[in-house]
N, C-alpha and C. Protein backbone atom coordinates (compact mmCIF):
# COMPACT_ATOMS: atom_id res chain seq x y z
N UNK A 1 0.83 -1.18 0.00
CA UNK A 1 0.00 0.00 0.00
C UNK A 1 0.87 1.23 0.00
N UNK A 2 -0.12 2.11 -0.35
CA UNK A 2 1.14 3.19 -0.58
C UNK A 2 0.43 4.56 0.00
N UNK A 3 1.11 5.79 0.46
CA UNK A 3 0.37 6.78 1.06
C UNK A 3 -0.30 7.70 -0.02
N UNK A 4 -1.38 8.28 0.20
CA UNK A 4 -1.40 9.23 -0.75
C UNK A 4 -2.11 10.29 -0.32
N UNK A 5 -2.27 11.52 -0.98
CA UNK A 5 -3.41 12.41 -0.60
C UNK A 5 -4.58 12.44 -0.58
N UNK A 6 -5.07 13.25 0.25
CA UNK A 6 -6.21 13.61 0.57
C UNK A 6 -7.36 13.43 -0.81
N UNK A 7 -7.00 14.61 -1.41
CA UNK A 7 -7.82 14.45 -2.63
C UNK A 7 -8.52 13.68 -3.52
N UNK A 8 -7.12 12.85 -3.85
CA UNK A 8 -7.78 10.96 -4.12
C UNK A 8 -8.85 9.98 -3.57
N UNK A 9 -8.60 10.26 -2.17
CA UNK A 9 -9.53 9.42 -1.35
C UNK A 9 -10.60 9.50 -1.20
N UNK A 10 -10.78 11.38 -1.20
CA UNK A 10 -12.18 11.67 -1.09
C UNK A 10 -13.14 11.49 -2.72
N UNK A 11 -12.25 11.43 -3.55
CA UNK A 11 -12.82 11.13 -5.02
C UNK A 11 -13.11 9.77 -4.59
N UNK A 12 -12.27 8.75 -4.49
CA UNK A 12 -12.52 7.50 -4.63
C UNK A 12 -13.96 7.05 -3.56
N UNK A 13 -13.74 7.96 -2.44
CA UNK A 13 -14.88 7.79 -1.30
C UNK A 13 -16.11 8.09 -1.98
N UNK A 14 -16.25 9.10 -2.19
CA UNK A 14 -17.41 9.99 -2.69
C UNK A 14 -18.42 8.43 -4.34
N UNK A 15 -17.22 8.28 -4.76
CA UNK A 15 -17.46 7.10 -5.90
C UNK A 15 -18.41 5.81 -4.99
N UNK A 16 -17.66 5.95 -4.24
CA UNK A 16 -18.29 4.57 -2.98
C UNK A 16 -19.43 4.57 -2.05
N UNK A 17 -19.26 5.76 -1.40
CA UNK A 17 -20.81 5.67 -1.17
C UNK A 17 -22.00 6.75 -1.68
N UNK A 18 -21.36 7.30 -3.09
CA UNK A 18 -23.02 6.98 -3.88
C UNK A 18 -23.44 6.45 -4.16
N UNK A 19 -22.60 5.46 -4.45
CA UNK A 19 -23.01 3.90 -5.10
C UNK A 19 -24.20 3.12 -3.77
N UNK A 20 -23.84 3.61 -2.60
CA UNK A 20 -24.75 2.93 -1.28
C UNK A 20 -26.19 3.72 -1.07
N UNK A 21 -27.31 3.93 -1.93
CA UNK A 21 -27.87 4.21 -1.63
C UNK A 21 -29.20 4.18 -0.29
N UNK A 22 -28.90 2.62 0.21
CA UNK A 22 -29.55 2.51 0.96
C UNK A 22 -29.50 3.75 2.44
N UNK A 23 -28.22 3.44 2.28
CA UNK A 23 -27.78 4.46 3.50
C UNK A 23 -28.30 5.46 3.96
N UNK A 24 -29.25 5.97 3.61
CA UNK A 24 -29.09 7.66 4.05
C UNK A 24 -30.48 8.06 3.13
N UNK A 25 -31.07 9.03 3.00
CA UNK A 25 -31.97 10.04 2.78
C UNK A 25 -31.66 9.91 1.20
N UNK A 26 -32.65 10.40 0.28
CA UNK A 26 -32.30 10.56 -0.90
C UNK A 26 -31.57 11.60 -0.67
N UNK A 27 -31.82 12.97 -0.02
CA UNK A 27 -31.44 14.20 -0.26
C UNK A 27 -29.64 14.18 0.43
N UNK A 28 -29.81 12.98 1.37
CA UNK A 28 -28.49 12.83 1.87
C UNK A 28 -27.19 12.80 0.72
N UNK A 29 -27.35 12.19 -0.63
CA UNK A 29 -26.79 11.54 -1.40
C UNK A 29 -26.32 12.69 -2.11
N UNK A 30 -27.05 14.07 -2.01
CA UNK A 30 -26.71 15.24 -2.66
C UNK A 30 -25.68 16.27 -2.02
N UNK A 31 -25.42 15.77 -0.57
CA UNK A 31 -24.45 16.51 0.41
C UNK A 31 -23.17 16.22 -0.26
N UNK A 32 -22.23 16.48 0.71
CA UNK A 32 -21.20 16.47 0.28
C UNK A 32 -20.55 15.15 1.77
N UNK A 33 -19.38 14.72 0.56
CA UNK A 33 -18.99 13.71 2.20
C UNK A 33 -17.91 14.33 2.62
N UNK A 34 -17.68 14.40 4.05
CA UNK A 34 -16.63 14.55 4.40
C UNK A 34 -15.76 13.42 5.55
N UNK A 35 -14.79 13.39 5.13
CA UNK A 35 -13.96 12.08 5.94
C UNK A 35 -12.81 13.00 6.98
N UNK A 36 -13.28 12.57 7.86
CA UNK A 36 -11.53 13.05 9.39
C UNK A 36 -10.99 11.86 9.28
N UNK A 37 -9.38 11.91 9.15
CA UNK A 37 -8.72 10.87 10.04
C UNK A 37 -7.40 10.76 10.18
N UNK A 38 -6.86 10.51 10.93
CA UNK A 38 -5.42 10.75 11.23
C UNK A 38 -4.06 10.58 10.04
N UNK A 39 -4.95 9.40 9.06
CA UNK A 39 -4.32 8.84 8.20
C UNK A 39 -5.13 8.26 7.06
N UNK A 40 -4.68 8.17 5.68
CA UNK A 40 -5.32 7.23 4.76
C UNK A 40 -4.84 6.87 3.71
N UNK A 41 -4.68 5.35 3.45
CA UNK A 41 -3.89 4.87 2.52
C UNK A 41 -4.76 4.46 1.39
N UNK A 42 -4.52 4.09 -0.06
CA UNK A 42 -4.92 3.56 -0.63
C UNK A 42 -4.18 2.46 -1.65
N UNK A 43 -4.89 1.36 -2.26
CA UNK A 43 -4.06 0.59 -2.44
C UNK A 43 -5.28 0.60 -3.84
N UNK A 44 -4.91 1.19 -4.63
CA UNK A 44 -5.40 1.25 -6.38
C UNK A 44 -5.88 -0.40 -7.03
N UNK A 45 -4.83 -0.75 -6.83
CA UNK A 45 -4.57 -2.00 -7.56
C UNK A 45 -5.47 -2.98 -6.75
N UNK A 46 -5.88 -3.23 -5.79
CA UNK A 46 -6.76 -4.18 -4.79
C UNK A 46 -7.99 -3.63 -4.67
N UNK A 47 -8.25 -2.30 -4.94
CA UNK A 47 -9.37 -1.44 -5.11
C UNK A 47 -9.45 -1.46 -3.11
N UNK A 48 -8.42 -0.96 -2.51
CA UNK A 48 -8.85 -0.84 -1.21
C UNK A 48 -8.51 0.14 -0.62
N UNK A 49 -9.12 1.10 0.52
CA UNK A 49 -8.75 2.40 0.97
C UNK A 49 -9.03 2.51 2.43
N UNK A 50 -7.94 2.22 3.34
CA UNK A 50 -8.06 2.60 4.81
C UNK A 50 -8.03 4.00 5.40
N UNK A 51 -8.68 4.07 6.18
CA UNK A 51 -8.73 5.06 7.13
C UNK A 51 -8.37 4.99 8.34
N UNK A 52 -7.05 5.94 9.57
CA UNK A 52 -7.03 5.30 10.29
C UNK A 52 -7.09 6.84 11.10
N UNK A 53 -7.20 5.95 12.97
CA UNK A 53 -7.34 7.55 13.56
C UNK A 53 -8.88 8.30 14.04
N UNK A 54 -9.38 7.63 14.69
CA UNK A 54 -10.62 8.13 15.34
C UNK A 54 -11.32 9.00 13.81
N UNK A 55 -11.62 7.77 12.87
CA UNK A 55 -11.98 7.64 12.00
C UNK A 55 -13.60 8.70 12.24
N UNK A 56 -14.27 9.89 11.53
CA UNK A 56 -15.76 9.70 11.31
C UNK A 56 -15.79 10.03 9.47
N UNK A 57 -16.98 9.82 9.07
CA UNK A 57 -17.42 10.18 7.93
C UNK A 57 -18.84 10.41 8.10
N UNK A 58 -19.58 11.27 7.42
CA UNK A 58 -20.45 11.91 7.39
C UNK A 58 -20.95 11.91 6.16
N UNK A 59 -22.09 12.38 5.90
CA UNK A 59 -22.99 12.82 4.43
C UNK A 59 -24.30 12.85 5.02
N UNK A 60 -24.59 14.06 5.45
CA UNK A 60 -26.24 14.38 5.15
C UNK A 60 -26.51 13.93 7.20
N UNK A 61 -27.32 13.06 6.94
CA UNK A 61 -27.67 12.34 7.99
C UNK A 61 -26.86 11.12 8.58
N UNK A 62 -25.90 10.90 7.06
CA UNK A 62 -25.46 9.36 7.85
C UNK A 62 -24.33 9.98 8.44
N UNK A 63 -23.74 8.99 9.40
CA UNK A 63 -22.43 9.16 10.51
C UNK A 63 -21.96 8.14 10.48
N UNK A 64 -20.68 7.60 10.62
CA UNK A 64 -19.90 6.33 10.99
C UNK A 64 -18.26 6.24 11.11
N UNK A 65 -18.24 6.07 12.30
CA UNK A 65 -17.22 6.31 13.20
C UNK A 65 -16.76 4.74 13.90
N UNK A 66 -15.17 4.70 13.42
CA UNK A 66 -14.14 3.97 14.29
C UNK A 66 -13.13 4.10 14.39
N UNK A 67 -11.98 3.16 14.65
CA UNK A 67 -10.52 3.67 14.87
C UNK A 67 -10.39 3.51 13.39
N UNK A 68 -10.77 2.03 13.31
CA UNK A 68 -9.96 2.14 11.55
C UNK A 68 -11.09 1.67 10.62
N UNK A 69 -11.42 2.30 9.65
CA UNK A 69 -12.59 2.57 8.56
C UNK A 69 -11.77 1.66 7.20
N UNK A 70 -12.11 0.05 6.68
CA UNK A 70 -11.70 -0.19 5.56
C UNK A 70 -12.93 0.10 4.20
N UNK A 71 -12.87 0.24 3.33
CA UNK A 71 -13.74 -0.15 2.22
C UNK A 71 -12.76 -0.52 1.13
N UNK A 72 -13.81 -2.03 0.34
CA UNK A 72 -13.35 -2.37 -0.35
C UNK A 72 -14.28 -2.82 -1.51
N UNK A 73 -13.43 -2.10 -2.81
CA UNK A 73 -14.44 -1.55 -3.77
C UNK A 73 -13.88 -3.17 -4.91
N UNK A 74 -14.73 -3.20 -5.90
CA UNK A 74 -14.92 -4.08 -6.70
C UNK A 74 -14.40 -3.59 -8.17
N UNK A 75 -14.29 -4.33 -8.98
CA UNK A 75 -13.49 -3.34 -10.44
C UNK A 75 -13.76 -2.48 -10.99
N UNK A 76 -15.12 -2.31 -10.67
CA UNK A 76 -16.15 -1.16 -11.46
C UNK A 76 -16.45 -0.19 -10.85
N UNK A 77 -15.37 0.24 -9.21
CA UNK A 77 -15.80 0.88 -8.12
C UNK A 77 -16.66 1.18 -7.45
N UNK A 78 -17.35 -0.06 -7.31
CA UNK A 78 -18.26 -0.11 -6.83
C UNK A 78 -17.90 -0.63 -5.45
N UNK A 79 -18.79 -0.13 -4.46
CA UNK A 79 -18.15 -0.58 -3.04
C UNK A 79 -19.34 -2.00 -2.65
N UNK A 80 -17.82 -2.78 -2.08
CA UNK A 80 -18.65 -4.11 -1.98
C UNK A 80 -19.08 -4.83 -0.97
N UNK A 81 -17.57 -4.08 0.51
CA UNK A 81 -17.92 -4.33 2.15
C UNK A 81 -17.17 -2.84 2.64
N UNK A 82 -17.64 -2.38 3.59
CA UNK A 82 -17.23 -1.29 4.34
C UNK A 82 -16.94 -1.97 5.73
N UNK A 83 -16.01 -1.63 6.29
CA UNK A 83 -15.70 -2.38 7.81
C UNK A 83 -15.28 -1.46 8.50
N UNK A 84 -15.75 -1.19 9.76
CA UNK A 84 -15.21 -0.19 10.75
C UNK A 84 -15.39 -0.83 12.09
N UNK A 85 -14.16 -0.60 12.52
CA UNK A 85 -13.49 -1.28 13.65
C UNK A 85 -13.58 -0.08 14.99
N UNK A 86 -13.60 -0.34 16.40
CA UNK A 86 -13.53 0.42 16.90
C UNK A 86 -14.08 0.38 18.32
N UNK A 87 -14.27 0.77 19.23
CA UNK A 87 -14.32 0.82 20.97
C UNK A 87 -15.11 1.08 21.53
N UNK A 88 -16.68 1.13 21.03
CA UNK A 88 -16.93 0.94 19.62
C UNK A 88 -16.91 1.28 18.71
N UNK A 89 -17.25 0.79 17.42
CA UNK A 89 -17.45 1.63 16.37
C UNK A 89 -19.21 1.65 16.31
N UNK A 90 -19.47 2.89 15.30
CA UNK A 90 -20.63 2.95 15.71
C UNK A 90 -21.29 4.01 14.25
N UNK A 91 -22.50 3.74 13.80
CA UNK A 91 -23.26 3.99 12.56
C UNK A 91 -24.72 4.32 13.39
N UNK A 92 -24.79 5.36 12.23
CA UNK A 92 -26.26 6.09 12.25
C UNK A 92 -26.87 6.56 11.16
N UNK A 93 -28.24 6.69 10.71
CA UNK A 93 -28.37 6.89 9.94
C UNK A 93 -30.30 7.73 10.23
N UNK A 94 -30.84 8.31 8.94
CA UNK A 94 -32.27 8.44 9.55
C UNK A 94 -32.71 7.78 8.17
N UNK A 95 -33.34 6.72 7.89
CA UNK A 95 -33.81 6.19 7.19
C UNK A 95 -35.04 6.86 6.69
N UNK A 96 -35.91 7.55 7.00
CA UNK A 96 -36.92 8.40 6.19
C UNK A 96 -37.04 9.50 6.84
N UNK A 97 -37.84 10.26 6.10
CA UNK A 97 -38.29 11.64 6.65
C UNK A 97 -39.17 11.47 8.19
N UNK A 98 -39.97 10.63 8.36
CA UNK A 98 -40.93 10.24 8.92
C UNK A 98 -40.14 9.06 9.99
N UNK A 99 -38.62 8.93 9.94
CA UNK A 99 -38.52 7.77 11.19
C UNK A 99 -37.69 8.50 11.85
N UNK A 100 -36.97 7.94 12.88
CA UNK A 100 -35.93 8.55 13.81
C UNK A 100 -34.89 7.87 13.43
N UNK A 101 -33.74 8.48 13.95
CA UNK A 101 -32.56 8.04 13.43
C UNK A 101 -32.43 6.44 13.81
N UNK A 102 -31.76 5.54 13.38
CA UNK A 102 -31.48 4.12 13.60
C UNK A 102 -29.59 4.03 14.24
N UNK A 103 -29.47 3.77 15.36
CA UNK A 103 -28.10 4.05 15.85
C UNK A 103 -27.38 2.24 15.78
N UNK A 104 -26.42 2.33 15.52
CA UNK A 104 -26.09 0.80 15.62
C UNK A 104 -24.42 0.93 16.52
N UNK A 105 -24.04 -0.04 16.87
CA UNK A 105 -22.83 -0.39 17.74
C UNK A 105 -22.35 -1.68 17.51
N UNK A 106 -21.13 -1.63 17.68
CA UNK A 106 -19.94 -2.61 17.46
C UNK A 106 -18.30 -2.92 17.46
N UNK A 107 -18.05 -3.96 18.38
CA UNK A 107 -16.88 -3.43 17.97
C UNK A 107 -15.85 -4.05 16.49
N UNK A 108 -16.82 -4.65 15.62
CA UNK A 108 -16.69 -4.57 14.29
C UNK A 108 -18.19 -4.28 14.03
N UNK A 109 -18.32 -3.04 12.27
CA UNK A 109 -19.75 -2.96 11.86
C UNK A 109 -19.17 -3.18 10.35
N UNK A 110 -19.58 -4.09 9.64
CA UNK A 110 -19.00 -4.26 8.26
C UNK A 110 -20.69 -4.38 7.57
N UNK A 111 -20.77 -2.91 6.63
CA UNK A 111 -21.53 -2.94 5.69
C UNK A 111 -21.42 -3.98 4.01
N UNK A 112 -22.68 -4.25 3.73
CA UNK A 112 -22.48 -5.45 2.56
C UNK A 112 -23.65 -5.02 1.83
N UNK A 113 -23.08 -4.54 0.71
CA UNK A 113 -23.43 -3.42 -0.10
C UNK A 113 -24.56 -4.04 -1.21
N UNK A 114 -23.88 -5.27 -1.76
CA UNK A 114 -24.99 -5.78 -2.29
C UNK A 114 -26.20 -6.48 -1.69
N UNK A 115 -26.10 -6.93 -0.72
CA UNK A 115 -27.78 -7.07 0.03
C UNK A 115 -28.13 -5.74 1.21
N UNK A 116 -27.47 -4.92 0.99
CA UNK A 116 -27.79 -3.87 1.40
C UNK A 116 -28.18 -3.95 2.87
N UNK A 117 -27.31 -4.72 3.97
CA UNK A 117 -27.45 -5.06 5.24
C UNK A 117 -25.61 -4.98 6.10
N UNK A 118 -25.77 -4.27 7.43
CA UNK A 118 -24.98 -4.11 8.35
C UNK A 118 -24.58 -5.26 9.63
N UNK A 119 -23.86 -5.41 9.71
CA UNK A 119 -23.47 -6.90 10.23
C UNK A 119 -22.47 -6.34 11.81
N UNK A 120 -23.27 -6.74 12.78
CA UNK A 120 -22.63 -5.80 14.01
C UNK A 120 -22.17 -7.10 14.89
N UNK A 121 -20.50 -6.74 15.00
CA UNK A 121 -20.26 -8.66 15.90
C UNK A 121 -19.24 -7.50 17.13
N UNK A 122 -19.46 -8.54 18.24
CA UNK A 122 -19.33 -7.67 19.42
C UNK A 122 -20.01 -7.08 20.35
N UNK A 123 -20.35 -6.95 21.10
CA UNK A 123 -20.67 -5.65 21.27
C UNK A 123 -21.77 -5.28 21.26
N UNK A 124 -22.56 -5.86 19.94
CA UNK A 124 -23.31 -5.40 18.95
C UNK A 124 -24.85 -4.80 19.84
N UNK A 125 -25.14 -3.49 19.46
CA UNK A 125 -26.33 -2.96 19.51
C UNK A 125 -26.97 -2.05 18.29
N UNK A 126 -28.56 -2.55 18.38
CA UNK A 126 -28.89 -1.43 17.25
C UNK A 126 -30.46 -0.97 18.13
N UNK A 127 -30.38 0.75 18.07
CA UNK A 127 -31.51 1.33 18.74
C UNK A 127 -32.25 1.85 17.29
N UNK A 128 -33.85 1.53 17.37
CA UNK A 128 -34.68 1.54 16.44
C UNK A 128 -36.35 1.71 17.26
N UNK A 129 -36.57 3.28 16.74
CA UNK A 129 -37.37 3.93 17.26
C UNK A 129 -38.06 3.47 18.50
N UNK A 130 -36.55 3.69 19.29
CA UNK A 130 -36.87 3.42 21.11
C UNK A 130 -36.94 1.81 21.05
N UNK A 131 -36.43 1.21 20.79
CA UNK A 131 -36.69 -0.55 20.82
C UNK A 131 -34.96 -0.70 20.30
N UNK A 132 -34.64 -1.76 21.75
CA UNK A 132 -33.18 -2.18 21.54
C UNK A 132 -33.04 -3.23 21.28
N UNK A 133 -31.89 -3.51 20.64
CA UNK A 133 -31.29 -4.99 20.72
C UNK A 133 -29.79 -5.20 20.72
N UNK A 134 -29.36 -6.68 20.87
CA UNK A 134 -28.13 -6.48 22.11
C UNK A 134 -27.73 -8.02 21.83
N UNK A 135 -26.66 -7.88 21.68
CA UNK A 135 -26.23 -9.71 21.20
C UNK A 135 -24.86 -9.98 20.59
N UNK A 136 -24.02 -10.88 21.00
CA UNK A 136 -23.02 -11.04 20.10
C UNK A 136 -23.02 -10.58 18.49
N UNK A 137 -24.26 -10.53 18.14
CA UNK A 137 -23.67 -10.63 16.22
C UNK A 137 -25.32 -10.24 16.19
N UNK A 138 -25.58 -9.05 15.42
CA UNK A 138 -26.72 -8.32 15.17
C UNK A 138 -26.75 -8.66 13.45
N UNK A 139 -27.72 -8.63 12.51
CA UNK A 139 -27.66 -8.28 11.00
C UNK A 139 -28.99 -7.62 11.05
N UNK A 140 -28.64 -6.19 10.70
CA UNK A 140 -29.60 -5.02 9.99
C UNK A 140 -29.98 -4.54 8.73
N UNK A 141 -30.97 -5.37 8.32
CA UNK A 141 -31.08 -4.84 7.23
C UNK A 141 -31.88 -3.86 6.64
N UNK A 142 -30.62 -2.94 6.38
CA UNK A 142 -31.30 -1.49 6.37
C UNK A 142 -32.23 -1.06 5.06
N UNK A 143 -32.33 -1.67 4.04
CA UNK A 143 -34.04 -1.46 2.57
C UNK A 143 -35.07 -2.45 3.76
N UNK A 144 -35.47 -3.17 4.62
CA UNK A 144 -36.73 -4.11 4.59
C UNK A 144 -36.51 -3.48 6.22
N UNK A 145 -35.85 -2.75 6.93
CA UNK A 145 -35.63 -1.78 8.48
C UNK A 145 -35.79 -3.61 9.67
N UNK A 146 -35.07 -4.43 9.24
CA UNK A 146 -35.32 -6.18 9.97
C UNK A 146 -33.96 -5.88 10.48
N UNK A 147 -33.93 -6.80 12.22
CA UNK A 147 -32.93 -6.58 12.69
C UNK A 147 -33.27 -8.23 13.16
N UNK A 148 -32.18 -9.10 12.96
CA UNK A 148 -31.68 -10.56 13.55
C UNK A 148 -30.79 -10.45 14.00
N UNK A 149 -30.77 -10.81 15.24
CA UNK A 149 -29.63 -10.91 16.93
C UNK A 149 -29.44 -12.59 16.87
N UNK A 150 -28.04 -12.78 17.25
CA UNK A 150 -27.79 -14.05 17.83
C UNK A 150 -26.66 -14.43 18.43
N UNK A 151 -25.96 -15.25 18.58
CA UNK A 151 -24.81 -15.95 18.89
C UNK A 151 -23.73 -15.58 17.75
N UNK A 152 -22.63 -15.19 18.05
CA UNK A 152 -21.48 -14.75 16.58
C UNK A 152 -20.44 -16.01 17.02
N UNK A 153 -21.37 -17.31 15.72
CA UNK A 153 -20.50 -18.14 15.93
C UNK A 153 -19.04 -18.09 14.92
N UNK A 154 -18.32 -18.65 15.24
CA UNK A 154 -17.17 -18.79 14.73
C UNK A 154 -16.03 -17.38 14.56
N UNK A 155 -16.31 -16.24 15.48
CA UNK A 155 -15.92 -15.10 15.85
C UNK A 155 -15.68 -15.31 17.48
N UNK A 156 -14.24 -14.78 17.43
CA UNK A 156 -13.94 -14.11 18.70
C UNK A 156 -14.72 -13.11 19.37
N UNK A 157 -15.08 -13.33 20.07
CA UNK A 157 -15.78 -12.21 21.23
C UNK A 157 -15.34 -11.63 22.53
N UNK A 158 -15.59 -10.34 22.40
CA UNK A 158 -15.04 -10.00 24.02
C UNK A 158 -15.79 -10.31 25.29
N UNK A 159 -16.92 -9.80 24.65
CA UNK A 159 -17.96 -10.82 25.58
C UNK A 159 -18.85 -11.14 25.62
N UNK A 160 -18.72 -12.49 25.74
CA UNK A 160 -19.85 -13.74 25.44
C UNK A 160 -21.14 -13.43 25.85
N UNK A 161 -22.28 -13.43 25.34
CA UNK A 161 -23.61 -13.02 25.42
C UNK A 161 -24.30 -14.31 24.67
N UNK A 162 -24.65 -15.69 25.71
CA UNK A 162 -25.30 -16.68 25.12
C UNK A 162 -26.90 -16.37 24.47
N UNK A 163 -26.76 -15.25 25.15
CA UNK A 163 -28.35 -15.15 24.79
C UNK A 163 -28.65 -13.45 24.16
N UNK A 164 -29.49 -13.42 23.72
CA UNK A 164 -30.00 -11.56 23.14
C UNK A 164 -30.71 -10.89 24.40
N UNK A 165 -31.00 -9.91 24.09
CA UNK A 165 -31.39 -9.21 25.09
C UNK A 165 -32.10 -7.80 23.77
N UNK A 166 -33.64 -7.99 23.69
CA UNK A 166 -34.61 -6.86 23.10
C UNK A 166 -35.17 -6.40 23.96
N UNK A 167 -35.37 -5.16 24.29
CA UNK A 167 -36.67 -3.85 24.53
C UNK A 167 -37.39 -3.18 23.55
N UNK A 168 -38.50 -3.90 23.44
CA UNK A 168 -39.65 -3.64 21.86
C UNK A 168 -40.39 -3.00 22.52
N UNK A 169 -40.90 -1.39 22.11
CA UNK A 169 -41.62 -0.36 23.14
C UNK A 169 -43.04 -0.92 22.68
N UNK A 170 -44.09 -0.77 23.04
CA UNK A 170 -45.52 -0.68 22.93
C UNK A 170 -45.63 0.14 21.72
N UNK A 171 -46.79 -0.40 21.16
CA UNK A 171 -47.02 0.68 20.02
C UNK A 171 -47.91 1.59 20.24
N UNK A 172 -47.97 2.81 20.20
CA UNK A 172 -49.07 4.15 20.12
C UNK A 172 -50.05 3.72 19.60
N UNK A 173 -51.29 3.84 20.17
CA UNK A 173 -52.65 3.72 19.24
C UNK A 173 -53.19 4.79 18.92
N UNK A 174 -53.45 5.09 17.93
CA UNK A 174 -54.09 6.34 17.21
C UNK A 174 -54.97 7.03 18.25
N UNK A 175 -55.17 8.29 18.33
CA UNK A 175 -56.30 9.27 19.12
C UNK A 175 -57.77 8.84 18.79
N UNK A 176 -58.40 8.14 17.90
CA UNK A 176 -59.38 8.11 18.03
C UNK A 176 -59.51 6.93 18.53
N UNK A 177 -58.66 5.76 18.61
CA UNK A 177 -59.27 4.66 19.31
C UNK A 177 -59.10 4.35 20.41
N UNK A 178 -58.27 5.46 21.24
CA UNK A 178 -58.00 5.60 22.42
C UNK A 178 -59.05 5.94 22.98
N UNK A 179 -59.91 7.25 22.24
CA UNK A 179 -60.97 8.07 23.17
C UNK A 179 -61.99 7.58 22.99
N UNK A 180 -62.50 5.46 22.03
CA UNK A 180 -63.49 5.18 21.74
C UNK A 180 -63.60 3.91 23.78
C-alpha cells in the first residue's frame, strides 16, 4: 500500500458511497462527504482504501465512526464491504423523513453493499425507534428496516452473550381509538 493524498480518497470515497444508496436520505446523497482521520492509505490496484485515527465520515444524515474505517471496492468501483473497527465503532443513519434516526454499535460494523445489510459482531447494539437490541452478532437490514440478533458463531468475542437481550416499546394507538 502506498500513502497518498487527501484528494484521491475523497474522489474514490465519494465514488463509494453513492453507489450505497440505501444508506441515508435521498437528499443525503446530494451533500457532500466529508472524511476526518489521522491517516489514509490507498491501495489502487486491490481497489482498497483505509482510514485510520478516530476515524468519522459523514454525508447528510449518515455518521460512521471507528478507529480504523476499511472499504473495499470491486473493479467497477463499486463498493462491496465497508468495515469499521472500533471501541466501539458505531453507525447512524435516519432512514426516512418520517422515522428517527437508527443508531447501531460494534466493535466490528461491516456494511455489505450488495444485500444492502450491516453486520454488528461484538458488542453489537442497534436502537430503532426506542426498541433495543443487544447480542453477540446483530444483521440489519437497512431497505426491509429487519434486525436478527444471535450468537457470533465462529468469531472471537469479548464478551460472550449466550443469549439476546430486546426492549420492543408498545405501540401508540391512534387518538381516536384511544378516546373510543
Amino acid at each position: 500500500m502506498r500513502f497518498v493524498k487527501t484528494f484521491p480518497l475523497l474522489l474514490s470515497l465519494s465514488a463509494a458511497l453513492g453507489s450505497v444508496s440505501a444508506w441515508a436520505l435521498p437528499s443525503d446523497r446530494e451533500q457532500p462527504i466529508r472524511v476526518q482521520a489521522d491517516s489514509a492509505e490507498l491501495d489502487d490496484k486491490q481497489g482498497v482504501a483505509v482510514y485510520r485515527g478516530d476515524v468519522i465520515i459523514t454525508q447528510g444524515t449518515l455518521k460512521i465512526t471507528g478507529d480504523t474505517v476499511t472499504i473495499t471496492q470491486n473493479a467497477q468501483g463499486d463498493i462491496e464491504i465497508f468495515t469499521s473497527v472500533g471501541k466501539p465503532a458505531y453507525y447512524e443513519q435516519k432512514p426516512a423523513e418520517d422515522k428517527q434516526i437508527v443508531k447501531a454499535y460494534g466493535l466490528t460494523i461491516q456494511y455489505f453493499a450488495a444485500n444492502e445489510r450491516i453486520v454488528l459482531i461484538d458488542q453489537a447494539k442497534v436502537i430503532q425507534e426506542g426498541n433495543t437490541f443487544e447480542g453477540e452478532k446483530i444483521v440489519y437490514d437497512t431497505q426491509r428496516q429487519i434486525v436478527n440478533a444471535g450468537r457470533a458463531t465462529g468469531s472471537n468475542v469479548t464478551t460472550p452473550r449466550p443469549r439476546i437481550d430486546m426492549v420492543i416499546q408498545p405501540k401508540n394507538k391512534p387518538a381516536e381509538q384511544q378516546a373510543q
